[in-house]
Protein backbone atom coordinates (compact mmCIF):
# COMPACT_ATOMS: atom_id res chain seq x y z
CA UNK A 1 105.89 128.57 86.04
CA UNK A 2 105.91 127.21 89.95
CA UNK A 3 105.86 123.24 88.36
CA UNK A 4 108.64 123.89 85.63
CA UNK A 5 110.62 126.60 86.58
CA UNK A 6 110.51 127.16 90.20
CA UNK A 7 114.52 128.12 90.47
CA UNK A 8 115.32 125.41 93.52
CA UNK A 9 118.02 122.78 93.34
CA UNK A 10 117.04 119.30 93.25
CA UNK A 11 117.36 117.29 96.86
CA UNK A 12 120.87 115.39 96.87
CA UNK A 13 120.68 111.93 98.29
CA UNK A 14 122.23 113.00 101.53
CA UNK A 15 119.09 115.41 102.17
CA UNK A 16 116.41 113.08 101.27
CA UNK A 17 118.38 110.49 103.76
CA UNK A 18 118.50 113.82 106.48
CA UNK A 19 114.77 114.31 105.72
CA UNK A 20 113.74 110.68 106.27
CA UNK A 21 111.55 111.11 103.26
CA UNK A 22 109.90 108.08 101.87
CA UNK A 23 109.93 107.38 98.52
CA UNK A 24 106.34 108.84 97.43
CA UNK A 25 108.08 112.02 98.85
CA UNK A 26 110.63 112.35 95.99
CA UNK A 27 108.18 114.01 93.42
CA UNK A 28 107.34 117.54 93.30
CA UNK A 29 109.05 120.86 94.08
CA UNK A 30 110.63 121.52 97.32
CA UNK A 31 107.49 124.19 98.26
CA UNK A 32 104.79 121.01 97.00
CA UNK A 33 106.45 118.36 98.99
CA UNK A 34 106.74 120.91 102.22
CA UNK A 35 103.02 121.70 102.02
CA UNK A 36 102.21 118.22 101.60
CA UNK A 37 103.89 116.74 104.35
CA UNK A 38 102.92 119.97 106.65
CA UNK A 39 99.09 119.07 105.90
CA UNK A 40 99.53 115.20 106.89
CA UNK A 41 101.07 116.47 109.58
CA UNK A 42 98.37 118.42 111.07
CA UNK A 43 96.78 114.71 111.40
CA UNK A 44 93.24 115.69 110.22
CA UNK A 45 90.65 113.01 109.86
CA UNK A 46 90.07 111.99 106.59
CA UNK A 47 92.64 114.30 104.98
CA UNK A 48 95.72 112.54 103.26
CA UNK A 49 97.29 114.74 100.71
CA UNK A 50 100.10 112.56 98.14
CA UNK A 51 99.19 114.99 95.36
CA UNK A 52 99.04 118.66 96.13
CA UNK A 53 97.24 119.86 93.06
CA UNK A 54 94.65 116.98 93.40
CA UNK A 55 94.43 117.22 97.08
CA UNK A 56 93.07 120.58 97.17
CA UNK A 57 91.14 121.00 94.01
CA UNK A 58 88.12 121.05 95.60
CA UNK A 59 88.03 123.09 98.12
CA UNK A 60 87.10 121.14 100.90
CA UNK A 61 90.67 120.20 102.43
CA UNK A 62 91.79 123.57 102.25
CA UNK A 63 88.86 124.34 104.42
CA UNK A 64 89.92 121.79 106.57
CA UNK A 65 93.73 122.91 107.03
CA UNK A 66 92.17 126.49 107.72
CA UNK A 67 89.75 125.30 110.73
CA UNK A 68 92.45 123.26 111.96
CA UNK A 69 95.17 126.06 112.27
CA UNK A 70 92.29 128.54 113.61
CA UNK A 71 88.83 126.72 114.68
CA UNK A 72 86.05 128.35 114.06
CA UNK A 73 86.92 130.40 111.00
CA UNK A 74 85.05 128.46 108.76
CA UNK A 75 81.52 128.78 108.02
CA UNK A 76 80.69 125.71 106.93
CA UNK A 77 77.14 125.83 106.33
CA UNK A 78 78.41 127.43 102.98
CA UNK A 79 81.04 124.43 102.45
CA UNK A 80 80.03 121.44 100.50
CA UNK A 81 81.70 117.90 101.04
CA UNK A 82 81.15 116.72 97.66
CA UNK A 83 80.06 119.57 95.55
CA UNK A 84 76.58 118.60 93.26
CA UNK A 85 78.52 120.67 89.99
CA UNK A 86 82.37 120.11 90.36
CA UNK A 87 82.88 123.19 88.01
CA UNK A 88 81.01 125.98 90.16
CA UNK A 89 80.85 123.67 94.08
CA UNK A 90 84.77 123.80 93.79
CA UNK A 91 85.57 127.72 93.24
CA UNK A 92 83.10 128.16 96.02
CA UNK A 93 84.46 125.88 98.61
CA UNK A 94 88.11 127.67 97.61
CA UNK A 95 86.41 130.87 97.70
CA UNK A 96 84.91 130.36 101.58
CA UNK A 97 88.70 129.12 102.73
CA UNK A 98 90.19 132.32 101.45
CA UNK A 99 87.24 134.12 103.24
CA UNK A 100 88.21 132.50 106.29
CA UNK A 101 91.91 133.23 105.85
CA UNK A 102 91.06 137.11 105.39
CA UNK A 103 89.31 137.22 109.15
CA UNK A 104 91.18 139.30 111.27
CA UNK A 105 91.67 136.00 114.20
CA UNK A 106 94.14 134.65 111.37
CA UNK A 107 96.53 137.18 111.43
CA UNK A 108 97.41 136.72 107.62
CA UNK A 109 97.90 139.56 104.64
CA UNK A 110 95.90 137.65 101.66
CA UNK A 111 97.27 140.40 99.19
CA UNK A 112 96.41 140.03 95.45
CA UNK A 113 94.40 136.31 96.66
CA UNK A 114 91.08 136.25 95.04
């Protein structure tokens, strides 16, 4: 439902020129190009994001954003870079950045996130 019917208006030309959006920012939802560009901007080495949905699959960047907003939140000895079984090493590199963003330091209400 968020991809097809996420209830924004399109951009008009003037607010893509207000933005200074480049053109590989044009695609997406509002919310998905926001995110996007918020993650680049946190300037985290290695971590380029031009597809949301692919960025973040595995696990690993969201990890990533997390430490970077809060260090230390992370346990990363439970985080794998490139997971051996992409079907199980992704839900548990997801699983240890919600974990992180349930710890009291970040301040956040993860409510009906599992």
């Amino acid at each position: 439902m968020f991809n097809t019917k996420h209830g924004l208006e399109e951009l008009t030309e003037d607010e893509y020129k207000l933005c200074a959006m480049v053109d590989d920012d044009i695609e997406g939802s509002r919310e998905e190009r926001a995110f996007r560009l918020w993650v680049n901007s946190l300037n985290i080495p290695g971590i380029y994001i031009d597809d949301l949905y692919d960025g973040v699959s595995d696990g690993w960047t969201l990890c990533k954003v997390v430490d970077k907003v809060q260090p230390g939140v992370v346990e990363w000895k439970n985080v794998a870079e490139v997971p051996k079984n992409y079907q199980f090493g992704n839900p548990s590199n997801i699983g240890e950045a919600i974990k992180a963003c349930k710890k009291p330091e970040m301040g956040l209400k993860m409510i009906g996130i599992g």
